[in-house]
C-alpha atoms as a PDB file:
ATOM      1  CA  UNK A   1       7.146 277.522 197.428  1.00  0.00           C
ATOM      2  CA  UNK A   2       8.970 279.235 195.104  1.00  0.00           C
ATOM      3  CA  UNK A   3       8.267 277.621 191.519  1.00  0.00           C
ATOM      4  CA  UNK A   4      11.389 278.369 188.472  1.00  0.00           C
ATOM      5  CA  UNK A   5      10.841 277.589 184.946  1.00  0.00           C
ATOM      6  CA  UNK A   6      14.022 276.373 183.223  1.00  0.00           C
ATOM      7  CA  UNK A   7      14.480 276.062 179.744  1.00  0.00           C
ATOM      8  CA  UNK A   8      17.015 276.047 176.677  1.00  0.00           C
ATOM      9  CA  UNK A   9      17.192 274.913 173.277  1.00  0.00           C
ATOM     10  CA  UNK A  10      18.630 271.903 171.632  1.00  0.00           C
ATOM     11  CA  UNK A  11      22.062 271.268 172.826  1.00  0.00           C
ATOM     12  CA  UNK A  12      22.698 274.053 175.492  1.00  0.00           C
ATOM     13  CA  UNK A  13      23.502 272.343 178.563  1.00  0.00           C
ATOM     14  CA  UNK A  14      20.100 272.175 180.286  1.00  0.00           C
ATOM     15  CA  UNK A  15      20.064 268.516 181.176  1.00  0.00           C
ATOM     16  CA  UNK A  16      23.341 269.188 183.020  1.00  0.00           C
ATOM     17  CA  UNK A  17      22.388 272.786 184.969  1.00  0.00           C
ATOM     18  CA  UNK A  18      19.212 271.069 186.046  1.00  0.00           C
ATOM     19  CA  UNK A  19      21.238 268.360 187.497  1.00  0.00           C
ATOM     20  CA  UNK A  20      23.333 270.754 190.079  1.00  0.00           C
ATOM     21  CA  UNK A  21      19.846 272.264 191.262  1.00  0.00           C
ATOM     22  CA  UNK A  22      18.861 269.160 192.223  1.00  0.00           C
ATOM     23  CA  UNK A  23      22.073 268.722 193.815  1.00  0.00           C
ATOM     24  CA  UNK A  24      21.950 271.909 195.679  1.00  0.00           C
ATOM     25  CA  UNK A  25      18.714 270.922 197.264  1.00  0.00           C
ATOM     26  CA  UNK A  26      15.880 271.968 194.391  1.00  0.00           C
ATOM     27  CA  UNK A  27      12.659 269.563 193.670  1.00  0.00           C
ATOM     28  CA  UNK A  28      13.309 269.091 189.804  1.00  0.00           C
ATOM     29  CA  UNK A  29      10.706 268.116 187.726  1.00  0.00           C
ATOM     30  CA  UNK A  30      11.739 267.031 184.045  1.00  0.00           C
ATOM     31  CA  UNK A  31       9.166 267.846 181.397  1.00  0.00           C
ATOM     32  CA  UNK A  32       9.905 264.821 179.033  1.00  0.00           C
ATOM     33  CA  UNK A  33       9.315 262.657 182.006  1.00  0.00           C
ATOM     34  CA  UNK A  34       5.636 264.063 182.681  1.00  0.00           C
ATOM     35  CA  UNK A  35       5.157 264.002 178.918  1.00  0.00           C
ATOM     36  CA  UNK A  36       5.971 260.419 179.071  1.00  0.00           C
ATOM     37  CA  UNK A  37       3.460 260.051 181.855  1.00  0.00           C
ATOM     38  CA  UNK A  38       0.655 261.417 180.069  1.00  0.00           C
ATOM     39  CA  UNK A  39       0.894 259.365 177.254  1.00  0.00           C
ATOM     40  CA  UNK A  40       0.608 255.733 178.905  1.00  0.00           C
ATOM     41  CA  UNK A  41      -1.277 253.002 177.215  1.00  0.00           C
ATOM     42  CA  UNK A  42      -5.011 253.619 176.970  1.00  0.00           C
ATOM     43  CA  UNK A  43      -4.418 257.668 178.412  1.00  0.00           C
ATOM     44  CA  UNK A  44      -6.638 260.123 177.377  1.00  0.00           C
ATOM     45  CA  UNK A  45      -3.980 262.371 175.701  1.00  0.00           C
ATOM     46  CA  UNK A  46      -2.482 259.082 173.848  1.00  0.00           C
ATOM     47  CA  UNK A  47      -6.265 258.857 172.454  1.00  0.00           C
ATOM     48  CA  UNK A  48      -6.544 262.603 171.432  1.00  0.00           C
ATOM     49  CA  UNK A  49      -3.052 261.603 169.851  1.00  0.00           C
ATOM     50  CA  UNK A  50      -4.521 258.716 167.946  1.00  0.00           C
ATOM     51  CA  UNK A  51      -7.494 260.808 166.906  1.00  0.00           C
ATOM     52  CA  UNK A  52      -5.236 263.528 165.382  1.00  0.00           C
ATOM     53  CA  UNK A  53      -2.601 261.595 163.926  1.00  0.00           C
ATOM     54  CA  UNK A  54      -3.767 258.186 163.317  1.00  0.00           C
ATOM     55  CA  UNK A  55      -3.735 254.427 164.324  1.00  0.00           C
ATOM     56  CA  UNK A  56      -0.395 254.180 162.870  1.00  0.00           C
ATOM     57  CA  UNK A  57       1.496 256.311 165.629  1.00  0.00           C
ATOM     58  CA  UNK A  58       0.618 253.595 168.191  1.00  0.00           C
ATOM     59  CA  UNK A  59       3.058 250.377 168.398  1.00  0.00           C
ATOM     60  CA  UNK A  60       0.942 246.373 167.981  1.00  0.00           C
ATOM     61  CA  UNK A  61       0.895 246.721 172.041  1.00  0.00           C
ATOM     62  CA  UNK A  62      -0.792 249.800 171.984  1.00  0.00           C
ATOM     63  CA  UNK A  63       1.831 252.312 173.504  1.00  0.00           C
ATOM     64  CA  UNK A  64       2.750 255.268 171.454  1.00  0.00           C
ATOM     65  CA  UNK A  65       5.383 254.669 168.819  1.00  0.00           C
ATOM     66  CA  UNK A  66       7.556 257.862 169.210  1.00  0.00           C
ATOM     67  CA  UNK A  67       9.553 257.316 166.536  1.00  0.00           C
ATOM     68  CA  UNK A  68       6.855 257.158 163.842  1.00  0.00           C
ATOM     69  CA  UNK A  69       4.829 259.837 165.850  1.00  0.00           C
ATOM     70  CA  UNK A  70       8.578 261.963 165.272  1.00  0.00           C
ATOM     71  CA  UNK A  71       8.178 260.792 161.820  1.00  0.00           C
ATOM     72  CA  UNK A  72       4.771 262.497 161.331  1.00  0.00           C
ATOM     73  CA  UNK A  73       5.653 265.685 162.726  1.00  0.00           C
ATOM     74  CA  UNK A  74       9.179 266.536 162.284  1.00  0.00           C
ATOM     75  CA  UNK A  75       9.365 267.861 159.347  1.00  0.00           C
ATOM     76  CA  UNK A  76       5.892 269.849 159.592  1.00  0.00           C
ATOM     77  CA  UNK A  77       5.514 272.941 161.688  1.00  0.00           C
ATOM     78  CA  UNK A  78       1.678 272.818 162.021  1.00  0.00           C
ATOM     79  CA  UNK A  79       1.761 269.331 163.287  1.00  0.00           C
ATOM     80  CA  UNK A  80       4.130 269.902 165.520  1.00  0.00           C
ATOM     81  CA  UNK A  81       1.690 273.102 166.748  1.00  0.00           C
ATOM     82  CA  UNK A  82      -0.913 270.600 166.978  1.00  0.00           C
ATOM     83  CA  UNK A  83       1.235 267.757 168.671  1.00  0.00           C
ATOM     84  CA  UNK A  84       1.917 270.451 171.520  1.00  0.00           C
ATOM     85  CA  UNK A  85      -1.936 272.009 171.410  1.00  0.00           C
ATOM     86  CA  UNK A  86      -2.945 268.315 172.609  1.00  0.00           C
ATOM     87  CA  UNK A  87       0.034 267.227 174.750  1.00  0.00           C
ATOM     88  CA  UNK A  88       0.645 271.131 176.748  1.00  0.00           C
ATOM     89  CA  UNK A  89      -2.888 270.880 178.853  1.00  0.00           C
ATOM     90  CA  UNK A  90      -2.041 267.739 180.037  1.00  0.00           C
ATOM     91  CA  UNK A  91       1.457 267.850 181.016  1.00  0.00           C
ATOM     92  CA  UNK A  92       0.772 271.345 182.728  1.00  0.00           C
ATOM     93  CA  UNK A  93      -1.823 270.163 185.294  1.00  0.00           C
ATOM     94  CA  UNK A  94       0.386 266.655 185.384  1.00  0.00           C
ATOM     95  CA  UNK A  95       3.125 269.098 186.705  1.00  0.00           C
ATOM     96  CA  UNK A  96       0.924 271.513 188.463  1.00  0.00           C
ATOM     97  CA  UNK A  97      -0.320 268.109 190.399  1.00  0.00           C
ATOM     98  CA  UNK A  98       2.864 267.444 191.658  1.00  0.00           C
ATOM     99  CA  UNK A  99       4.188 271.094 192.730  1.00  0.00           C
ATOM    100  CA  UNK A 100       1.034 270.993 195.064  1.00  0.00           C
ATOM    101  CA  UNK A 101       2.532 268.025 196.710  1.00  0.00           C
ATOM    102  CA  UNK A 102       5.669 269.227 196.706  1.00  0.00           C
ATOM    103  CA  UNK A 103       4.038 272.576 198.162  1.00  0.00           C
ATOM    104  CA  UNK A 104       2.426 270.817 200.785  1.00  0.00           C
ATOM    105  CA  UNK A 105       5.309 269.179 202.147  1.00  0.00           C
ATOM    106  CA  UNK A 106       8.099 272.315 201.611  1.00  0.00           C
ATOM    107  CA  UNK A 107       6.016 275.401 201.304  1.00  0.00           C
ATOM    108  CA  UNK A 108       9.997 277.001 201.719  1.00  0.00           C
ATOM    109  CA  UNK A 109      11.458 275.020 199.325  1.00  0.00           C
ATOM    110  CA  UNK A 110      12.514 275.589 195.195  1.00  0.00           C
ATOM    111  CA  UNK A 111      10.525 273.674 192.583  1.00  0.00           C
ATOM    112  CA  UNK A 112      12.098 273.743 189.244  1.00  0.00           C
ATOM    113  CA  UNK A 113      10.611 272.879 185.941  1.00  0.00           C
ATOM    114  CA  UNK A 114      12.674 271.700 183.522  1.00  0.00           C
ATOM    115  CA  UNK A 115      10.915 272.326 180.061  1.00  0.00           C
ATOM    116  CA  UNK A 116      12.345 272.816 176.430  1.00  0.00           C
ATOM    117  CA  UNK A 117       9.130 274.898 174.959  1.00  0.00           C
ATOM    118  CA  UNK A 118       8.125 277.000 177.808  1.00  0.00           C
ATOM    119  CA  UNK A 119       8.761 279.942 176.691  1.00  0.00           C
ATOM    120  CA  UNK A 120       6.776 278.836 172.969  1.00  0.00           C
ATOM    121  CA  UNK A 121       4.150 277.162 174.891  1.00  0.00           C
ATOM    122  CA  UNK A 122       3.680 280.118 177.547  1.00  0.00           C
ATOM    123  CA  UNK A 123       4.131 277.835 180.193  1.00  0.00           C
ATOM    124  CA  UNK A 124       6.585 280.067 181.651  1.00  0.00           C
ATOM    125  CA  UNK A 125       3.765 282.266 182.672  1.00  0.00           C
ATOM    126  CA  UNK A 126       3.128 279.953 185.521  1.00  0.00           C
ATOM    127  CA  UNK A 127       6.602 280.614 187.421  1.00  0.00           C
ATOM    128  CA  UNK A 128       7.944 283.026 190.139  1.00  0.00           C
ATOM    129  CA  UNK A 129      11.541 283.278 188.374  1.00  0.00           C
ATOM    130  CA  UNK A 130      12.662 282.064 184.727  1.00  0.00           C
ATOM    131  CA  UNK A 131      16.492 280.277 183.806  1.00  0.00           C
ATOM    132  CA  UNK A 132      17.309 280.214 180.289  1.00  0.00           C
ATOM    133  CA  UNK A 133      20.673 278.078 179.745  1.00  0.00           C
ATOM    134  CA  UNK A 134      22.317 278.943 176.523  1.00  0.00           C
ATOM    135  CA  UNK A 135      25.625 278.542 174.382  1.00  0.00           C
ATOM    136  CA  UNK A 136      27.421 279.954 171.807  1.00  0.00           C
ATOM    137  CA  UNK A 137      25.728 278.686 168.653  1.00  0.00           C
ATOM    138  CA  UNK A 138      28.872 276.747 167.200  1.00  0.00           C
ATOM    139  CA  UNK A 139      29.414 274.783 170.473  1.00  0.00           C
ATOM    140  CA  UNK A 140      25.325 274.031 170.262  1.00  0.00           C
ATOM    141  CA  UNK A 141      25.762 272.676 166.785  1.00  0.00           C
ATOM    142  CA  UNK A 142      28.503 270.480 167.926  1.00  0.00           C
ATOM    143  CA  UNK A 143      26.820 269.358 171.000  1.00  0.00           C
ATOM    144  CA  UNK A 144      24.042 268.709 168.623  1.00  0.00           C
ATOM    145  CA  UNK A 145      25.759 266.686 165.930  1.00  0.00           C
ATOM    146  CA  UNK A 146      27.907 264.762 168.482  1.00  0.00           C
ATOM    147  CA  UNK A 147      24.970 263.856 170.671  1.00  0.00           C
ATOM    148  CA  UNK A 148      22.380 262.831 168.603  1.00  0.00           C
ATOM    149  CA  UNK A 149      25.232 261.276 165.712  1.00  0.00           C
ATOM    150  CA  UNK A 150      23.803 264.131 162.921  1.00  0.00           C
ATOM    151  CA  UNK A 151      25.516 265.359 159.787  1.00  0.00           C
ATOM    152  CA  UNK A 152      25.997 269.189 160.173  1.00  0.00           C
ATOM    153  CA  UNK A 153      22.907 269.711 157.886  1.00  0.00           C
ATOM    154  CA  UNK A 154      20.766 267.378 160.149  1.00  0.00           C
ATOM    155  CA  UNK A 155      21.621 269.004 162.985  1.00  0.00           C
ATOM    156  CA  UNK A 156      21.416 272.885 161.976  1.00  0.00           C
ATOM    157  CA  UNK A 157      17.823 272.402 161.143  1.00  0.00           C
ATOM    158  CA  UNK A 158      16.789 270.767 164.050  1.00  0.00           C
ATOM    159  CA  UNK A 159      18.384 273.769 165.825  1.00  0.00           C
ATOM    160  CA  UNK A 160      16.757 276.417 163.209  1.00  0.00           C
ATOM    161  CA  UNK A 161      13.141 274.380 164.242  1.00  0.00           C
ATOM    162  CA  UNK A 162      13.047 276.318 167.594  1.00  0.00           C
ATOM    163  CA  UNK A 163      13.326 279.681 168.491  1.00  0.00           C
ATOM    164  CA  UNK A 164      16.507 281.644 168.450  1.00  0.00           C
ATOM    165  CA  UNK A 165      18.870 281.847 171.992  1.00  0.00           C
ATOM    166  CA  UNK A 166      18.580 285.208 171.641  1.00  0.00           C
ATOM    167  CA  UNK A 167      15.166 285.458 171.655  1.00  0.00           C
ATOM    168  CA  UNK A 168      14.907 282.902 174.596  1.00  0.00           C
ATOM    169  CA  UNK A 169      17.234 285.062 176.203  1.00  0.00           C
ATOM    170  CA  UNK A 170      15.370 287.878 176.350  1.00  0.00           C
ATOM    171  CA  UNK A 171      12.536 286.306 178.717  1.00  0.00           C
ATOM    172  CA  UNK A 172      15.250 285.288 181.239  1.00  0.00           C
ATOM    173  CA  UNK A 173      15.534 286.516 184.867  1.00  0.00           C
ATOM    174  CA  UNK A 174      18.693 284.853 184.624  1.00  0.00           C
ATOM    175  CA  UNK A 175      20.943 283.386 181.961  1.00  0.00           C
ATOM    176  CA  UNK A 176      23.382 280.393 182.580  1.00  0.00           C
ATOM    177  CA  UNK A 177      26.085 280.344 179.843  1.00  0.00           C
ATOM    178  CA  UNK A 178      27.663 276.974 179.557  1.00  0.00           C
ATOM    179  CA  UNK A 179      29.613 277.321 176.398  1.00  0.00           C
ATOM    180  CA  UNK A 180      32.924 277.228 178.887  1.00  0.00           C
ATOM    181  CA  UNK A 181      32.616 273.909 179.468  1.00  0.00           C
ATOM    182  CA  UNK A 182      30.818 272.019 182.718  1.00  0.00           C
ATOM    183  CA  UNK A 183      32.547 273.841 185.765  1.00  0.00           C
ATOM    184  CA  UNK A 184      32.140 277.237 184.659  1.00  0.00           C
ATOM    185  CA  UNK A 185      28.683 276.076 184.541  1.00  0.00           C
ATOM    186  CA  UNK A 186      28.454 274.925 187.325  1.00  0.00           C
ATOM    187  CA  UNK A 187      30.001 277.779 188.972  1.00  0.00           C
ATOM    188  CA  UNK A 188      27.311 280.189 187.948  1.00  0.00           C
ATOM    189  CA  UNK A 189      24.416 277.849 188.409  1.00  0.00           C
ATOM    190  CA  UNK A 190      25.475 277.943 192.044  1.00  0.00           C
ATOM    191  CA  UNK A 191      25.009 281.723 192.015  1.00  0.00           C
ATOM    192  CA  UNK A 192      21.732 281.424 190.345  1.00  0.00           C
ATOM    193  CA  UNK A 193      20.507 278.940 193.173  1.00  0.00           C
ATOM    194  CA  UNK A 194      21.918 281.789 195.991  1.00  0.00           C
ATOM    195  CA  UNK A 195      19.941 283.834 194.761  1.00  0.00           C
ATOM    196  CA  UNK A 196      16.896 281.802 194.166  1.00  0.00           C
ATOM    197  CA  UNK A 197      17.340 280.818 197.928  1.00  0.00           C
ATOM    198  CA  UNK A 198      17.334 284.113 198.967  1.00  0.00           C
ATOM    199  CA  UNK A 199      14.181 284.900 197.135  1.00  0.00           C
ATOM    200  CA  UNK A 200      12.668 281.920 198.293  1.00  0.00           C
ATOM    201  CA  UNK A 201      13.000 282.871 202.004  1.00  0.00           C
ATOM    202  CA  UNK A 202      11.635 285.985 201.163  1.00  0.00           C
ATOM    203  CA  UNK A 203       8.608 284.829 199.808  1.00  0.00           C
ATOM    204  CA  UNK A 204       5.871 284.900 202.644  1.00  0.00           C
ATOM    205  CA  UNK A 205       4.070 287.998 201.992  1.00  0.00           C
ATOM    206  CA  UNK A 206       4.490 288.268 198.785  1.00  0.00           C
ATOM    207  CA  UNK A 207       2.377 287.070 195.870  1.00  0.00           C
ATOM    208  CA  UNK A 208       3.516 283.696 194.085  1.00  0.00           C
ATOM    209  CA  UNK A 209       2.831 283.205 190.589  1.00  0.00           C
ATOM    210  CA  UNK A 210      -0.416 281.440 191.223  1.00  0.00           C
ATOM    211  CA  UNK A 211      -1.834 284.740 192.546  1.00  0.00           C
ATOM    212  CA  UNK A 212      -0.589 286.395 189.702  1.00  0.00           C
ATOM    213  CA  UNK A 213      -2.911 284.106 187.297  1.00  0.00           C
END
């Protein structure tokens, strides 16, 4: 199966490109969702959580309070470091998990991971092929402050708190540009998935990224 990392920062368009894969046919698996997962009630990455951060991250039914949990690490680089040190181990063999289902059942099939700090967290290591959506960086900081209802200020350093499009871009096997609005988008996102399929039918033979570990 041929396994594609896609990421982007804040604002880009990624929700929406990872949408038409899974139209096209692609097994999409959503990163927030697995984090989610892994941080049930009683989990044991919800208790490393707890043991990092405190009692006060959890809510009086003993879920994870993500709001106060932001609260702690927002504004702090090397808690954030340490938020993803805990969570990244757990949400990679979460997602790992499922692409060996998903293997087992469509060994000629596209997986895609959709994950806003691969690149940061190496994840995208782990993949065949690498998407990196990305904007022009006034259209982000729009998207940004329209979205998420920030003041300019608010939303520029959320934006400056990951790493650059340009540097994302550089680890891309191929770049989806959405500042042209949705069908443009589209449009290429369709190209990217031609040649995905092609590469996917091409596969047998030749060695996946798990035999490149």
């Amino acid at each position: 199966m041929l396994r594609v990392g896609l990421t982007g920062s804040i604002g880009v368009g990624k929700s929406f490109v990872s949408s038409v894969l899974a139209e096209l046919g692609c097994r999409v698996l959503d990163a927030d969702a697995t984090a989610r997962e892994v941080v049930k009630r009683n989990s044991p990455a919800l208790q490393d959580l707890v043991a990092k951060f405190g009692a006060e991250i959890l809510k009086s039914d003993g879920t994870l309070d993500r709001a106060a949990l932001a609260a702690v690490v927002f504004a702090d680089p090397a808690k954030r470091a340490n938020l993803n040190s805990i969570l990244h181990p757990y949400i990679i063999a979460e997602q790992d998990q499922q692409l060996r289902e998903w293997e087992a059942v469509d060994p000629n099939g596209i997986a895609v991971v959709d994950a806003a700090l691969m690149i940061e967290s190496g994840g995208y290591k782990r993949f065949d092929k690498l998407i990196v959506v990305h904007c022009d960086s006034d259209v982000q900081l729009q998207r940004v402050m329209a979205r998420d209802k920030l003041s300019r200020d608010e939303a520029m350093q959320r934006i400056a708190a990951q790493m650059s499009q340009d540097e994302k871009k550089t680890f891309a096997d191929y770049l989806i540009d959405t500042t042209d609005g949705f069908e443009a988008a589209r449009k290429r996102t369709k190209e990217v998935y031609g040649e995905l399929r092609a590469t996917a039918e091409d596969i047998n033979g030749k060695p996946t990224a798990d035999e490149r570990r």
